[in-house]
N, C-alpha and C. Protein backbone atom coordinates (compact mmCIF):
# COMPACT_ATOMS: atom_id res chain seq x y z
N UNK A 1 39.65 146.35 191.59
CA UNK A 1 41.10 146.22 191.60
C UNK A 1 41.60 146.11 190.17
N UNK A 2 42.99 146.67 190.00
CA UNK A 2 43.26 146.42 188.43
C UNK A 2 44.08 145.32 188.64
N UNK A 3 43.76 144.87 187.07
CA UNK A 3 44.55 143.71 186.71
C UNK A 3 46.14 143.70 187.00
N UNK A 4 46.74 142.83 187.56
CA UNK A 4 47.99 142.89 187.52
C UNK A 4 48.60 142.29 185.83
N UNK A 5 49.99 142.62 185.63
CA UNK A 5 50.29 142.53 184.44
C UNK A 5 51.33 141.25 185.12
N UNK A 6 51.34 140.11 184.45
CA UNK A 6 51.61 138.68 184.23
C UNK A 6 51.96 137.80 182.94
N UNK A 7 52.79 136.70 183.40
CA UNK A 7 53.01 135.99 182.04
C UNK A 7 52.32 135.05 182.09
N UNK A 8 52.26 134.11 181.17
CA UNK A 8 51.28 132.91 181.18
C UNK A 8 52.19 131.90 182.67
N UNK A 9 53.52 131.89 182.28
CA UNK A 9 53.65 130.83 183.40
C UNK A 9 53.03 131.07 184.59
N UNK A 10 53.48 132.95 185.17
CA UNK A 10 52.96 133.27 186.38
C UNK A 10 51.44 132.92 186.33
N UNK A 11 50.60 133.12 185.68
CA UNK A 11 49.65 132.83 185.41
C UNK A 11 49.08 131.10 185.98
N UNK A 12 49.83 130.46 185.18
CA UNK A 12 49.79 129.02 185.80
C UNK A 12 50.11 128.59 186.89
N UNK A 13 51.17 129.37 187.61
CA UNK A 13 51.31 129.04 189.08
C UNK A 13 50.43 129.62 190.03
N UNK A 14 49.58 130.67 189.45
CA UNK A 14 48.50 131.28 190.86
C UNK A 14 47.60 130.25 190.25
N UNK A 15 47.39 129.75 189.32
CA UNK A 15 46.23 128.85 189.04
C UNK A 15 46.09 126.94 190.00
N UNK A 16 47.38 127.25 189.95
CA UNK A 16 47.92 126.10 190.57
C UNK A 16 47.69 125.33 191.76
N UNK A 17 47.78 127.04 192.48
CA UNK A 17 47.68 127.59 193.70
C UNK A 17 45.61 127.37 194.45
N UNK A 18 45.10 127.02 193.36
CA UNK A 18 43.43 127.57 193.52
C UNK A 18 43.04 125.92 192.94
N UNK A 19 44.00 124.84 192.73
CA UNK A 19 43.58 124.01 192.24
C UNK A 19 43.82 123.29 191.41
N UNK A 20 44.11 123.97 190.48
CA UNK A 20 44.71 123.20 188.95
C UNK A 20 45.71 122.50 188.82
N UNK A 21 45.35 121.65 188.04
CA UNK A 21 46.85 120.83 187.83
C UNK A 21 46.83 120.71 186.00
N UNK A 22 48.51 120.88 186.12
CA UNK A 22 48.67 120.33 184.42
C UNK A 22 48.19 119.35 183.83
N UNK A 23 47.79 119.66 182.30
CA UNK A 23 47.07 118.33 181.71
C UNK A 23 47.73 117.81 180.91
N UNK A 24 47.96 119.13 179.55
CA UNK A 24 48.56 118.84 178.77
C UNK A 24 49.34 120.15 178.18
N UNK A 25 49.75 120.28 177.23
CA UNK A 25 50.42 121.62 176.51
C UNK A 25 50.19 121.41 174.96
N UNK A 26 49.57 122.00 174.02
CA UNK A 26 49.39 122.06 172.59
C UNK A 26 50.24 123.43 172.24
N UNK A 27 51.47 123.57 171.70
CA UNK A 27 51.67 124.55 171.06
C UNK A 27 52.35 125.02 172.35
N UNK A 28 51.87 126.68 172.56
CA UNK A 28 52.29 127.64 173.30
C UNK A 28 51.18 127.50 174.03
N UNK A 29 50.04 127.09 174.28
CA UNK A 29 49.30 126.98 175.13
C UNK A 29 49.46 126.11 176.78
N UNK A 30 49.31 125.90 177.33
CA UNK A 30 49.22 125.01 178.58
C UNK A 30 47.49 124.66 179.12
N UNK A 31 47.28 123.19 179.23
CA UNK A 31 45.94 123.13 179.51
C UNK A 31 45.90 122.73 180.78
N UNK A 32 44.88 123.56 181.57
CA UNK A 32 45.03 123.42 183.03
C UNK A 32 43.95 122.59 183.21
N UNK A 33 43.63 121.73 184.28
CA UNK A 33 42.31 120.91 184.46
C UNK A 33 42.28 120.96 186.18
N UNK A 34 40.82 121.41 186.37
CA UNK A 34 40.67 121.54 188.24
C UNK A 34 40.60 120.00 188.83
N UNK A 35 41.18 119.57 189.96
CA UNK A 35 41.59 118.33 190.87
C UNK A 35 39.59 117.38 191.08
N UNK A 36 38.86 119.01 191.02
CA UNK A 36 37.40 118.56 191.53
C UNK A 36 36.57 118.49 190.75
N UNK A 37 35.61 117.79 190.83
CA UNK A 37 34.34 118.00 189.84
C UNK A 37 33.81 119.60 190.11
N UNK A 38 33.25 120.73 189.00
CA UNK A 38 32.69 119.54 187.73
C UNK A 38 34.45 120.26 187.23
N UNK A 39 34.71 119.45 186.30
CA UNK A 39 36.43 119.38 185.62
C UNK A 39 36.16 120.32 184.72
N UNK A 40 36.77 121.67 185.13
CA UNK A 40 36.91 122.76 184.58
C UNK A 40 38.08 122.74 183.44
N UNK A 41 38.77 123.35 182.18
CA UNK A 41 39.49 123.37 181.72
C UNK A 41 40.01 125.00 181.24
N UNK A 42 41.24 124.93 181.66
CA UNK A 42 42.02 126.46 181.63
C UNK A 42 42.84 126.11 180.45
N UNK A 43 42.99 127.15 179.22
CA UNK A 43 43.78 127.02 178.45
C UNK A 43 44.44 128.50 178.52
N UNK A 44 46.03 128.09 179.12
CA UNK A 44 46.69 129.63 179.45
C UNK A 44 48.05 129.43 178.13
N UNK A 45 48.07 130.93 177.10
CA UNK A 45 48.36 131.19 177.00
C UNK A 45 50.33 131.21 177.60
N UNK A 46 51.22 130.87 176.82
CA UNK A 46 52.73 130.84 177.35
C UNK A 46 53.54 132.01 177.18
N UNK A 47 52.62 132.83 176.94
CA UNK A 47 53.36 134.53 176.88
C UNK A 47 53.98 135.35 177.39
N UNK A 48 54.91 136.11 177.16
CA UNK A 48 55.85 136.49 178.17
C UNK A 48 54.89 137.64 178.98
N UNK A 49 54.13 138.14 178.27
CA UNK A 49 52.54 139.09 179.02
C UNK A 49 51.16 138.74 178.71
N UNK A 50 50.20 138.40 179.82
CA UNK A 50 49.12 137.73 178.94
C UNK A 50 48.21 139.45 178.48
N UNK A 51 47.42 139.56 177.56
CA UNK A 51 46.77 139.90 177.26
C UNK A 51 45.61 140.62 178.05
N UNK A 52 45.11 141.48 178.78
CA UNK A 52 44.71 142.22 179.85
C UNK A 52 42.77 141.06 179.75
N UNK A 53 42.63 141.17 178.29
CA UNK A 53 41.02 140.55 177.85
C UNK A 53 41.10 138.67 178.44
N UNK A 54 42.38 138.43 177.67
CA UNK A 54 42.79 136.97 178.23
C UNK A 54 42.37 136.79 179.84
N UNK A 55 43.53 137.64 180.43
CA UNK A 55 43.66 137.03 181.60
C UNK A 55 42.25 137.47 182.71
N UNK A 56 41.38 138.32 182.43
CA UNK A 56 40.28 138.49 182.97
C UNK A 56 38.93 137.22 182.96
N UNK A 57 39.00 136.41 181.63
CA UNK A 57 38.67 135.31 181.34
C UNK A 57 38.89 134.38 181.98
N UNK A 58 40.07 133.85 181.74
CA UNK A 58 41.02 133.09 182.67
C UNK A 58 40.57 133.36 183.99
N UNK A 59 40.66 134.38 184.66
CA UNK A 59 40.17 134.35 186.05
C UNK A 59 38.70 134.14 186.08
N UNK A 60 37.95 134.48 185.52
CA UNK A 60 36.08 134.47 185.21
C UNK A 60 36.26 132.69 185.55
N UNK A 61 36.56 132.27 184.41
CA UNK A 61 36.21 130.97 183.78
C UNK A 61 36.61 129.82 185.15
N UNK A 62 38.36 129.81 185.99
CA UNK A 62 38.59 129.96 186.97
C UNK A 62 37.68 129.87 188.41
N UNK A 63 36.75 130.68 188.38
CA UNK A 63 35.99 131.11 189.31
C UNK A 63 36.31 131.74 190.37
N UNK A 64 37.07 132.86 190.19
CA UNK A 64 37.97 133.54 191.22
C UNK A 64 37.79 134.97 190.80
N UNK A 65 38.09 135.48 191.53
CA UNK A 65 38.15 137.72 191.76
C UNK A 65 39.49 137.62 191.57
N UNK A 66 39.66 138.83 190.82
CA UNK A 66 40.88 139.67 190.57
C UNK A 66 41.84 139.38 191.85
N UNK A 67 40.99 140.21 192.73
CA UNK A 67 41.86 140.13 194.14
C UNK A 67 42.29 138.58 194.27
N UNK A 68 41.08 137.95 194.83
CA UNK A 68 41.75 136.24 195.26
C UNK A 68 42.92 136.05 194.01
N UNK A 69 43.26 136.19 192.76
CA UNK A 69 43.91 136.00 191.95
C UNK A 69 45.19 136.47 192.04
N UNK A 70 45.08 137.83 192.29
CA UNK A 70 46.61 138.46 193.10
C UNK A 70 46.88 138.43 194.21
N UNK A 71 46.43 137.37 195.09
CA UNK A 71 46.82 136.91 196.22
C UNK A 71 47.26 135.98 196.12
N UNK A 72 47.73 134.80 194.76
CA UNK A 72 48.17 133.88 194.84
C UNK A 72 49.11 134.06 194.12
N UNK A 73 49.94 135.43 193.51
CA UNK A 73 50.98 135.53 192.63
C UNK A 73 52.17 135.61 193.41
């Protein structure tokens, strides 16, 4: 499946969606942290488009498929 094209917020709300909750924000960044062990940490990007390399990461790191990922946008 191809990547859908997204901003960091959208980004943070399908993440949201799979678990995450806000931690903190440094900068333009947003740091996501998972509810469960083991405590994963997402650092998304606040861009009005993320980066095609970014957001494939982001989903890797995540532990989720493309698809499950655009099912929560």
């Amino acid at each position: 499946m191809k990547l859908p094209v997204v901003s960091g917020r959208d980004a943070v709300n399908a993440f949201r969606k799979a678990g995450y909750e806000f931690d903190e924000q440094h900068g333009s960044h947003i740091i996501l942290r998972h509810a469960n062990p083991p405590h994963r940490r997402l650092s998304v990007p606040n861009h009005k488009e993320l980066a095609k390399g970014t957001l494939r990461t982001l989903i890797r790191e995540a532990g989720l498929t493309v698809e499950e990922f655009a099912g929560m946008l």
